[in-house]
Each structure stands twice: as structure tokens, then as C-alpha cells.
PDB file of N, CA and C in Angstrom:
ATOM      1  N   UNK A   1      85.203 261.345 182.879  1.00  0.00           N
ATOM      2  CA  UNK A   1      84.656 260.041 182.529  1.00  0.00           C
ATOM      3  C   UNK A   1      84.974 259.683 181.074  1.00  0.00           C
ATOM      4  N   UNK A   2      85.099 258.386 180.616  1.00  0.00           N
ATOM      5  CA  UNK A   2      85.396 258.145 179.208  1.00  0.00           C
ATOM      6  C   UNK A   2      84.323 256.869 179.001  1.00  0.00           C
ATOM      7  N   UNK A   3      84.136 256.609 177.461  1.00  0.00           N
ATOM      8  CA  UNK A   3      83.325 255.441 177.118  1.00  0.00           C
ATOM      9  C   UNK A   3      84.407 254.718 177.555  1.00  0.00           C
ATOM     10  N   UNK A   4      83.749 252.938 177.510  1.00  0.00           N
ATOM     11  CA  UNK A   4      84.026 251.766 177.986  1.00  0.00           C
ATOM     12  C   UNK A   4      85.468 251.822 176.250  1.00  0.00           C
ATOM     13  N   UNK A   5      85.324 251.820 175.677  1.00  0.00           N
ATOM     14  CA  UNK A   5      86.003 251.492 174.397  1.00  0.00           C
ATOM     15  C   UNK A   5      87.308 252.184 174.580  1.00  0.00           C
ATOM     16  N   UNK A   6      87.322 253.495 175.378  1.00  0.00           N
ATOM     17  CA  UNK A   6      87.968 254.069 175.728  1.00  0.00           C
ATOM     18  C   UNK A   6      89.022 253.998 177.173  1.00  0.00           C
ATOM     19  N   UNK A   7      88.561 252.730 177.799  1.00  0.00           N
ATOM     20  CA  UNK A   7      89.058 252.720 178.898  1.00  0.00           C
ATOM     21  C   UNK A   7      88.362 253.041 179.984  1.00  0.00           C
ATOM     22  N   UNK A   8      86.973 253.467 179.537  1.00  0.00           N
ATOM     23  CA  UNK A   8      85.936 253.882 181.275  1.00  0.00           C
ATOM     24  C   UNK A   8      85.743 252.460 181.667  1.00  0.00           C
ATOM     25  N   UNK A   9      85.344 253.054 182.697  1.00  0.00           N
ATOM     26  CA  UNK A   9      84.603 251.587 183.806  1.00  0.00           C
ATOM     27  C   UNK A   9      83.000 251.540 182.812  1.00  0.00           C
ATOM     28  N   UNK A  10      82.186 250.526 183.546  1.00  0.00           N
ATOM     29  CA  UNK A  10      80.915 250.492 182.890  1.00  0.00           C
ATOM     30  C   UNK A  10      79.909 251.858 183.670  1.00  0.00           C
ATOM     31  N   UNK A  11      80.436 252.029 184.782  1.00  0.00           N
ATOM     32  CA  UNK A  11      79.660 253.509 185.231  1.00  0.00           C
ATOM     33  C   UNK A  11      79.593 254.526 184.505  1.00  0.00           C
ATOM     34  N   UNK A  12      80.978 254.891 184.102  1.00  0.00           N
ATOM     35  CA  UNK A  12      81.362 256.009 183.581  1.00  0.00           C
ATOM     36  C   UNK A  12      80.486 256.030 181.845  1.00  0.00           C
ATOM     37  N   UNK A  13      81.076 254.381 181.251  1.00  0.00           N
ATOM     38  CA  UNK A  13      79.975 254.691 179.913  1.00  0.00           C
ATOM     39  C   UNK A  13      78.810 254.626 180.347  1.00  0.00           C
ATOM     40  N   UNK A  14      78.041 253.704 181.077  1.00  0.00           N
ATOM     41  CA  UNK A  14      76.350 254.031 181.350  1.00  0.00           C
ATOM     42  C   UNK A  14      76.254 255.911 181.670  1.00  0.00           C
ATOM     43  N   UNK A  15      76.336 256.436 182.610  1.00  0.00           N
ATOM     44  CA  UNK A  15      76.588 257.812 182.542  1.00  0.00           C
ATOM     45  C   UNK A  15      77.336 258.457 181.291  1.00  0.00           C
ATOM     46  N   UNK A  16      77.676 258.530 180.517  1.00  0.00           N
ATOM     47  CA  UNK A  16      77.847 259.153 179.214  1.00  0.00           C
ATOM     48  C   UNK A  16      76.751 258.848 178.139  1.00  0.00           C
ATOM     49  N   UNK A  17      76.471 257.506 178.300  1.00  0.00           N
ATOM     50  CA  UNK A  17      75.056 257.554 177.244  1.00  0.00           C
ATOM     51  C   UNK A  17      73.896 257.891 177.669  1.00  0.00           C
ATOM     52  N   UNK A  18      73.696 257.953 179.086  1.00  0.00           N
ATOM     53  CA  UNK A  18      72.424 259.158 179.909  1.00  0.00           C
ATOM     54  C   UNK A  18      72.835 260.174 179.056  1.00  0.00           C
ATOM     55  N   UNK A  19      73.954 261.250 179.156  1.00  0.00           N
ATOM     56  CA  UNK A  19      74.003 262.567 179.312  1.00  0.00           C
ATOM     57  C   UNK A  19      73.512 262.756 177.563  1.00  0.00           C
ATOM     58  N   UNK A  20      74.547 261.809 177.016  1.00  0.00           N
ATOM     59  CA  UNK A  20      73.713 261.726 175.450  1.00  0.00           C
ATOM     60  C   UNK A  20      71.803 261.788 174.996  1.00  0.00           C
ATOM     61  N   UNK A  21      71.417 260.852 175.558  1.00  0.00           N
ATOM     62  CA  UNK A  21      70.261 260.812 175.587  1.00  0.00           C
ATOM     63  C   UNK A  21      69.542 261.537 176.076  1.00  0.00           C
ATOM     64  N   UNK A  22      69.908 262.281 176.914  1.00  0.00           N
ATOM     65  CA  UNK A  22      69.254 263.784 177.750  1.00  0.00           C
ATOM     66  C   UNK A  22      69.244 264.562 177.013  1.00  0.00           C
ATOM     67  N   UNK A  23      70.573 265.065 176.527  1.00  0.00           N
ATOM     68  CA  UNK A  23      71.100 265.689 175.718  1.00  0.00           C
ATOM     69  C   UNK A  23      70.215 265.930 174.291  1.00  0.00           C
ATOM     70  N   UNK A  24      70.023 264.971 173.929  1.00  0.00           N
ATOM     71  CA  UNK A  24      68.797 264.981 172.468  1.00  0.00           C
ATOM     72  C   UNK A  24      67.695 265.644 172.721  1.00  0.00           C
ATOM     73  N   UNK A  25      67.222 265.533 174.230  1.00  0.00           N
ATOM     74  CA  UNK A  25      65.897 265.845 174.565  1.00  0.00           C
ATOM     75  C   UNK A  25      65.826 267.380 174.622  1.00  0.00           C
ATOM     76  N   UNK A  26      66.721 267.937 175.498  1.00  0.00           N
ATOM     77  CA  UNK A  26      66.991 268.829 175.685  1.00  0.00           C
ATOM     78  C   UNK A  26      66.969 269.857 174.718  1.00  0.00           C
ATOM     79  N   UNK A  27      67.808 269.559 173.462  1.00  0.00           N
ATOM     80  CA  UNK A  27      67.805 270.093 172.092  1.00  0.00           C
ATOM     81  C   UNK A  27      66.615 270.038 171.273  1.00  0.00           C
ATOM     82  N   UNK A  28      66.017 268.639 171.537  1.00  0.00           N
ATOM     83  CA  UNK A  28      64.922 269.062 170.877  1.00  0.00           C
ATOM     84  C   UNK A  28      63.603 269.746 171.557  1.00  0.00           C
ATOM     85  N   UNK A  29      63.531 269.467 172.526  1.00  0.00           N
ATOM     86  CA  UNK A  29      62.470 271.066 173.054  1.00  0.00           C
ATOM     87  C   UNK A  29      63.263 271.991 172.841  1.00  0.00           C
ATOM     88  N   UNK A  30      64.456 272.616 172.658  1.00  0.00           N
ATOM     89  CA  UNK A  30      64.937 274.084 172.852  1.00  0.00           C
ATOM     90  C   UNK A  30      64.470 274.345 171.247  1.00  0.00           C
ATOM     91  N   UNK A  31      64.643 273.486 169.939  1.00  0.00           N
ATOM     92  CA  UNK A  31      63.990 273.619 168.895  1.00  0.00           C
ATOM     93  C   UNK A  31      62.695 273.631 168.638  1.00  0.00           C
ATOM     94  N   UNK A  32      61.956 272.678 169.274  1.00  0.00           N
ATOM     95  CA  UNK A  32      60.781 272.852 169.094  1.00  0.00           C
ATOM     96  C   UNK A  32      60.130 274.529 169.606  1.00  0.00           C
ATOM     97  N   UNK A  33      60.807 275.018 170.705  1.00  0.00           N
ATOM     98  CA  UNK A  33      60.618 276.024 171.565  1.00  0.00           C
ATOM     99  C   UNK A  33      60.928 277.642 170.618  1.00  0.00           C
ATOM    100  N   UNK A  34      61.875 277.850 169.807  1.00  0.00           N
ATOM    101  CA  UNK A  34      62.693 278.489 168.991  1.00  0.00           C
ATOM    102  C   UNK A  34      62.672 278.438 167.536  1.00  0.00           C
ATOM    103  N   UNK A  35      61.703 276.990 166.939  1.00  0.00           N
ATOM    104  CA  UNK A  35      61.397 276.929 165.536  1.00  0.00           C
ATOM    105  C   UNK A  35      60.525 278.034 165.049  1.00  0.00           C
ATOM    106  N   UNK A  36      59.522 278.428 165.578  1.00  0.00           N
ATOM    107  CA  UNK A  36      58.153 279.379 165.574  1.00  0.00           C
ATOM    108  C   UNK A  36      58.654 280.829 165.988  1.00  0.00           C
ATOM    109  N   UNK A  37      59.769 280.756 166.858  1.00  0.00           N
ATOM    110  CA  UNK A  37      60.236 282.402 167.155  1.00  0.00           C
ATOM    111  C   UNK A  37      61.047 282.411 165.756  1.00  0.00           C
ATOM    112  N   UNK A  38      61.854 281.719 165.511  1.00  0.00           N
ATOM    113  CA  UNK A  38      62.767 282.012 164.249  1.00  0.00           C
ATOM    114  C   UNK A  38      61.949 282.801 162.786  1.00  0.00           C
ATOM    115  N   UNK A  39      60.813 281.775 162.863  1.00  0.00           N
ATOM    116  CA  UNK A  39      59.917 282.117 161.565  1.00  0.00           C
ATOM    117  C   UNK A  39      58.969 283.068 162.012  1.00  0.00           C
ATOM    118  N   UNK A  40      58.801 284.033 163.304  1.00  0.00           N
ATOM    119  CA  UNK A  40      57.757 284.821 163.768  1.00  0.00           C
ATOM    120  C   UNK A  40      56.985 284.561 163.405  1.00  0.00           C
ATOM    121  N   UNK A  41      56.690 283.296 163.765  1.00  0.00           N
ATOM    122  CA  UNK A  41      55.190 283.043 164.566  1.00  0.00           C
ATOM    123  C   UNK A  41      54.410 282.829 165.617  1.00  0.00           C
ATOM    124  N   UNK A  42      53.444 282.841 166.292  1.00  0.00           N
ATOM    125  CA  UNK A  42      53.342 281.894 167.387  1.00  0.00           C
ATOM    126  C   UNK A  42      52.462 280.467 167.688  1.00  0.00           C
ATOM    127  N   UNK A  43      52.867 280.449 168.966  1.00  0.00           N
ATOM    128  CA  UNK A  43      52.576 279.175 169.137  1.00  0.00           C
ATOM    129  C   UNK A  43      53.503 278.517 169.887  1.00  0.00           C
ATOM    130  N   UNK A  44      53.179 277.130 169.865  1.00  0.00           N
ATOM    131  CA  UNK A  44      54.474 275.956 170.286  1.00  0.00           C
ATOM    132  C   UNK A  44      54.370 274.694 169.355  1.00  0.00           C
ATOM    133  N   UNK A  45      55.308 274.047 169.742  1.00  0.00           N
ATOM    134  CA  UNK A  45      55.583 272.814 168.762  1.00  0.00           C
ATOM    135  C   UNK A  45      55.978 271.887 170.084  1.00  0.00           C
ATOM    136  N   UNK A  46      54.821 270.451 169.237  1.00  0.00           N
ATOM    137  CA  UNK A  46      55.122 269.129 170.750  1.00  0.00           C
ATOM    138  C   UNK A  46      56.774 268.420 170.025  1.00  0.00           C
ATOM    139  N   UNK A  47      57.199 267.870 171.221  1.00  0.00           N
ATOM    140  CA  UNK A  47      57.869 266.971 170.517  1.00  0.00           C
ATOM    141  C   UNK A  47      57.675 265.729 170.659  1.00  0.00           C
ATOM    142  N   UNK A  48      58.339 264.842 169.532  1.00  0.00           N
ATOM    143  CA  UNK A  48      57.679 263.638 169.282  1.00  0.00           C
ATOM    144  C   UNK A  48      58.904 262.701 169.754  1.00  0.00           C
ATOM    145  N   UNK A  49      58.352 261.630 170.855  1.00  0.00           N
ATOM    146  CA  UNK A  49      59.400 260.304 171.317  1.00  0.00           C
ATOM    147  C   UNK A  49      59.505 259.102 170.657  1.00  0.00           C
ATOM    148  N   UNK A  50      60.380 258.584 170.724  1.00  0.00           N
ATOM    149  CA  UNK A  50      60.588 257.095 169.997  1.00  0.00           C
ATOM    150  C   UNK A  50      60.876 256.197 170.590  1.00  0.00           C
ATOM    151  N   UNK A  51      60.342 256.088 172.354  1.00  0.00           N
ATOM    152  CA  UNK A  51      60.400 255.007 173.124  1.00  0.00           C
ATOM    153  C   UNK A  51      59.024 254.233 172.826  1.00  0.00           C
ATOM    154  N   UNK A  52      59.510 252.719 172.584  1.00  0.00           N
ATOM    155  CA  UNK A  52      58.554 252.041 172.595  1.00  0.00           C
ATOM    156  C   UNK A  52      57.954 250.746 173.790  1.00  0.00           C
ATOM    157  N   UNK A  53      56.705 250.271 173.523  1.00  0.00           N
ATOM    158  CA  UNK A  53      56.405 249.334 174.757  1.00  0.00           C
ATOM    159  C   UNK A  53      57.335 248.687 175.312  1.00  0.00           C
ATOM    160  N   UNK A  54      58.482 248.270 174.218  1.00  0.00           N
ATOM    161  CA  UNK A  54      59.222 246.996 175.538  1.00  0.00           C
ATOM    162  C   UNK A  54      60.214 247.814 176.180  1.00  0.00           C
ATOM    163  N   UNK A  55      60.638 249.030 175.770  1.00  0.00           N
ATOM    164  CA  UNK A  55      61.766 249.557 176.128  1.00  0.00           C
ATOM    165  C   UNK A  55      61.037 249.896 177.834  1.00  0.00           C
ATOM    166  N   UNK A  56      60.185 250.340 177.992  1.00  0.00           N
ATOM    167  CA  UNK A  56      59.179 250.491 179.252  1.00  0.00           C
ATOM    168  C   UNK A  56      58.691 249.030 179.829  1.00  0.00           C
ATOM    169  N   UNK A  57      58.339 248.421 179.338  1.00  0.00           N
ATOM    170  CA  UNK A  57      57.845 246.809 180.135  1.00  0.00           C
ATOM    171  C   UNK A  57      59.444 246.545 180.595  1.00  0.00           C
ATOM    172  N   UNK A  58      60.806 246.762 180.029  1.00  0.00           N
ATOM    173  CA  UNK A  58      61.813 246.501 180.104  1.00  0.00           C
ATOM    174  C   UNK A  58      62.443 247.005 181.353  1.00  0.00           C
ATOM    175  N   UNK A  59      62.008 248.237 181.289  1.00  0.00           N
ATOM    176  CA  UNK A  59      62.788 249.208 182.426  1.00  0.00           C
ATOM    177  C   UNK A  59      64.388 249.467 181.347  1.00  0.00           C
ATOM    178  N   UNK A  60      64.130 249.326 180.280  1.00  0.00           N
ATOM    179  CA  UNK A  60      65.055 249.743 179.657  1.00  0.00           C
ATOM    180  C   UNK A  60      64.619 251.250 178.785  1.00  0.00           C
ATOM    181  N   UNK A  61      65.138 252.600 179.803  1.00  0.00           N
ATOM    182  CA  UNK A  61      65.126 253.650 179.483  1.00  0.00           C
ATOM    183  C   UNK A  61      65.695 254.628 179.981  1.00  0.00           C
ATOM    184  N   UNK A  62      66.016 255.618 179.878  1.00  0.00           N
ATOM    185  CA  UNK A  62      66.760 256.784 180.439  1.00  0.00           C
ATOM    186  C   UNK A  62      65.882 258.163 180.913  1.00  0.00           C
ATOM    187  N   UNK A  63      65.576 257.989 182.123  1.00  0.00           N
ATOM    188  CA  UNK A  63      64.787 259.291 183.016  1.00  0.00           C
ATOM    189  C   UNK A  63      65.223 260.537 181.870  1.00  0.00           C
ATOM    190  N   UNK A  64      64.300 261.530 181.545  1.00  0.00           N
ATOM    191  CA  UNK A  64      64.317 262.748 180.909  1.00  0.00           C
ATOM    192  C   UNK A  64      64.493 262.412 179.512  1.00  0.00           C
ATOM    193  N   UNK A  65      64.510 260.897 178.719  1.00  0.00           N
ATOM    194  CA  UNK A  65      65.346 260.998 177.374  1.00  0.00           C
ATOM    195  C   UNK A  65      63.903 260.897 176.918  1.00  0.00           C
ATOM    196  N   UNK A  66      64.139 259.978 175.584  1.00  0.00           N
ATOM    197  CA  UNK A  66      62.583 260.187 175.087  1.00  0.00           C
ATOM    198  C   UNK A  66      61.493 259.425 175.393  1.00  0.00           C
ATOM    199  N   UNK A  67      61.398 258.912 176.390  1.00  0.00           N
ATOM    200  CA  UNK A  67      60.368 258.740 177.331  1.00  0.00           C
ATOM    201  C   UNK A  67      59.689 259.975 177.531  1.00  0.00           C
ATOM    202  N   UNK A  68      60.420 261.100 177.975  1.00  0.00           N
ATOM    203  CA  UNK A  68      59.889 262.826 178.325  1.00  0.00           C
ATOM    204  C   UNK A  68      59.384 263.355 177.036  1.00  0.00           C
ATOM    205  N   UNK A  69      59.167 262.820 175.990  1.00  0.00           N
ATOM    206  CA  UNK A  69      58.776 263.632 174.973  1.00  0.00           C
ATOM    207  C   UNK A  69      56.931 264.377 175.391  1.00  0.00           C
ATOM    208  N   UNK A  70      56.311 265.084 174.494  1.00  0.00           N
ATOM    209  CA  UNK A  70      55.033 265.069 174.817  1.00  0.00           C
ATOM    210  C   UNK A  70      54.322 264.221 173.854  1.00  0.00           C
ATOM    211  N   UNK A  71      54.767 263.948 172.748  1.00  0.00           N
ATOM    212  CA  UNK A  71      53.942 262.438 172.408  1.00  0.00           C
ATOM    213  C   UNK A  71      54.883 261.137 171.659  1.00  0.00           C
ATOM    214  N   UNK A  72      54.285 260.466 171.998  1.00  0.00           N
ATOM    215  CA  UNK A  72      54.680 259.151 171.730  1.00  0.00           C
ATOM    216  C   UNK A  72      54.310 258.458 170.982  1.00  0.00           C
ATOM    217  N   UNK A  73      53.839 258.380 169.799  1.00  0.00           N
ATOM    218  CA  UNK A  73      53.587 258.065 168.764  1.00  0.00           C
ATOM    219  C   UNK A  73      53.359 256.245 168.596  1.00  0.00           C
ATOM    220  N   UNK A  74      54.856 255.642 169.135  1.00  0.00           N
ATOM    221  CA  UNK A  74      55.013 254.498 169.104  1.00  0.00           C
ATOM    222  C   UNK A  74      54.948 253.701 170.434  1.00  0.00           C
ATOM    223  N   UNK A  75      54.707 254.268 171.218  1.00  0.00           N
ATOM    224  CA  UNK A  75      55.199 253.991 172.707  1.00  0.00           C
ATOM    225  C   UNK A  75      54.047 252.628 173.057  1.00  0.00           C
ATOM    226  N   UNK A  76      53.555 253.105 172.746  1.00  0.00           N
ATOM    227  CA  UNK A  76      52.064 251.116 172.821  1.00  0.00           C
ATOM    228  C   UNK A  76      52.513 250.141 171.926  1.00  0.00           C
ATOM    229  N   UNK A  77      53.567 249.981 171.175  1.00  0.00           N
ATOM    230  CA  UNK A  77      53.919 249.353 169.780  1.00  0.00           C
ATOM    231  C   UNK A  77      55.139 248.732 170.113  1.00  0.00           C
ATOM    232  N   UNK A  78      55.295 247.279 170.059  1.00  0.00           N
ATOM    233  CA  UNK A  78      56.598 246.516 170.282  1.00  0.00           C
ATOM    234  C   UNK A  78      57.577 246.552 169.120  1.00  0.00           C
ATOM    235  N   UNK A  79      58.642 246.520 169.511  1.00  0.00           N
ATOM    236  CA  UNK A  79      59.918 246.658 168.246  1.00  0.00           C
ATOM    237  C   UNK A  79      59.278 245.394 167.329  1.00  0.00           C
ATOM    238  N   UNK A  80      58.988 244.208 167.897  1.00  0.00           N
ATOM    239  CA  UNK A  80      58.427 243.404 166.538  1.00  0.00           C
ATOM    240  C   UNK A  80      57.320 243.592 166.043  1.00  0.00           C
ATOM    241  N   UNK A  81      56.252 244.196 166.326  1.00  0.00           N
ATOM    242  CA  UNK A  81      55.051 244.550 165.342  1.00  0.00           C
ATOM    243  C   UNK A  81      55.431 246.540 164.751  1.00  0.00           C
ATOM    244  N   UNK A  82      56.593 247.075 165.076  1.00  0.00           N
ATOM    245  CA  UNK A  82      56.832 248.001 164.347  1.00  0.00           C
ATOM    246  C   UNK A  82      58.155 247.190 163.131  1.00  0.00           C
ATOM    247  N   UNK A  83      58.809 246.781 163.549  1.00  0.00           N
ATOM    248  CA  UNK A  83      59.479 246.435 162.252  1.00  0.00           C
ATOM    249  C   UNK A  83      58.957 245.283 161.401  1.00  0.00           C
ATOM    250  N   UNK A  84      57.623 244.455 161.832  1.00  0.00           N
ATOM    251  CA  UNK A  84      56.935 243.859 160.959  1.00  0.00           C
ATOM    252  C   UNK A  84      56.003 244.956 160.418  1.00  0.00           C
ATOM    253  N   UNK A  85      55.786 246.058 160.687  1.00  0.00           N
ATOM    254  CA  UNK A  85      54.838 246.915 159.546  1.00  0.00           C
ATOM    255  C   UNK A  85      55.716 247.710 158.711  1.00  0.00           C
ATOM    256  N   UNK A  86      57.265 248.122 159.256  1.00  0.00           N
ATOM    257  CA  UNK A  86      58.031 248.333 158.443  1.00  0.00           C
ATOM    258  C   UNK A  86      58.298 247.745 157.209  1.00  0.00           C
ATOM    259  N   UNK A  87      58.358 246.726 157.556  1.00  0.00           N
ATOM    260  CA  UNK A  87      58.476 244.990 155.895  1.00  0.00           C
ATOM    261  C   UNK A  87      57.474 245.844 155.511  1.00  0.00           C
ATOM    262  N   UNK A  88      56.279 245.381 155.946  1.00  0.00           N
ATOM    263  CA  UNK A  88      54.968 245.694 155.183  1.00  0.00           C
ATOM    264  C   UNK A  88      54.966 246.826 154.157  1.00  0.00           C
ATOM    265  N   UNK A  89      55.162 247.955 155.104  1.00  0.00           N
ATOM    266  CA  UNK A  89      55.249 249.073 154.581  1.00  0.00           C
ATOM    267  C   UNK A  89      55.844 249.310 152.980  1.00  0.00           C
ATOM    268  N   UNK A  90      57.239 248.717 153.274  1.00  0.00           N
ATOM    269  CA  UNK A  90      58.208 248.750 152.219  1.00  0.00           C
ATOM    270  C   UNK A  90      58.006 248.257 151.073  1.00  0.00           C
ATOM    271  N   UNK A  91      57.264 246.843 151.397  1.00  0.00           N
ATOM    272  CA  UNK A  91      56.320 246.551 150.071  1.00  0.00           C
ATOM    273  C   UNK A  91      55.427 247.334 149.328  1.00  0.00           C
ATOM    274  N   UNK A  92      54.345 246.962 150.346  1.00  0.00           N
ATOM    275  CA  UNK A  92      52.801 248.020 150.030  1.00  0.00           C
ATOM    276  C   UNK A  92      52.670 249.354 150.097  1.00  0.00           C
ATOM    277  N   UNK A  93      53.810 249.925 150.305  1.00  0.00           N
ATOM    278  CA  UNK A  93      53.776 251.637 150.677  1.00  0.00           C
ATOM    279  C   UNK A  93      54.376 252.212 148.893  1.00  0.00           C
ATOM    280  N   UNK A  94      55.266 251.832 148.518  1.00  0.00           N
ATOM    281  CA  UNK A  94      56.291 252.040 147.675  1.00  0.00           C
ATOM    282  C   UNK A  94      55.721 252.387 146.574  1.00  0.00           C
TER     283      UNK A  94
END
């Protein structure tokens, strides 16, 4: 399969940016899973997603990507009231 830029069909890139997006997930539980053995300790570590409300009201998401995280931090929060607290932020945070 190749990206679209590359000459794929649109199947072939939609299926390459799944495997990408899986792919992140994947890595990051195997880290979260392996951060605490590295430093002998125990325990576990959650990992944290960055799908938000519209990407879900949308049906714009990828089964296993970060939708699958164990928390979601932003996931109730629309891209416009997170990048309007971003402004905010940047002001009043600084």
C-alpha cells in the first residue's frame, strides 16, 4: 500500500493512517507498561488520549487510536472552546 501523495488509491492512504494511529497507541501503552520496570519500580502508568468531543459527535476517529486511551482528559471539550482557552491561556498563563 502507499500514501495518496504517493500514488495509493484513497483506501490504501485511509489504511496507512489507521496503522499510524494504532501504531502510537500501541507504543504508548508498551511505555507506559515498561517506564516503571526500567526505573524498578512498581506499579502502572494510565495513558493519556487527545480525542476530543467533536472528533466522536463526528464519527471522526480511528478504532484502537486515542479514543482507547485510559483517560481522556479532553474528550468532553470541543476543538473551539480548547483553542479558545489556549488564547486565554497564552495571555493569562505567561
Amino acid at each position: 500500500p502507499r500514501f495518496k501523495v504517493d500514488g495509493g488509491s484513497r483506501g490504501e492512504n485511509l489504511a496507512l493512517q489507521n496503522i499510524q494511529a494504532r501504531l502510537r497507541m500501541v507504543v504508548a501503552f508498551m511505555l507506559a507498561q515498561l517506564l516503571l520496570w526500567v526505573r524498578g519500580q512498581e506499579g502502572f502508568l494510565l495513558v493519556l488520549g487527545s480525542a476530543n468531543v467533536d472528533e466522536g459527535l463526528r464519527g471522526y476517529l480511528t478504532k484502537y487510536d486515542c479514543s482507547s486511551a485510559d483517560i481522556n482528559p479532553i474528550g468532553g471539550i470541543s476543538k473551539t472552546d480548547i483553542r479558545a482557552f489556549l488564547q486565554w491561556g497564552a495571555v493569562h498563563l505567561s
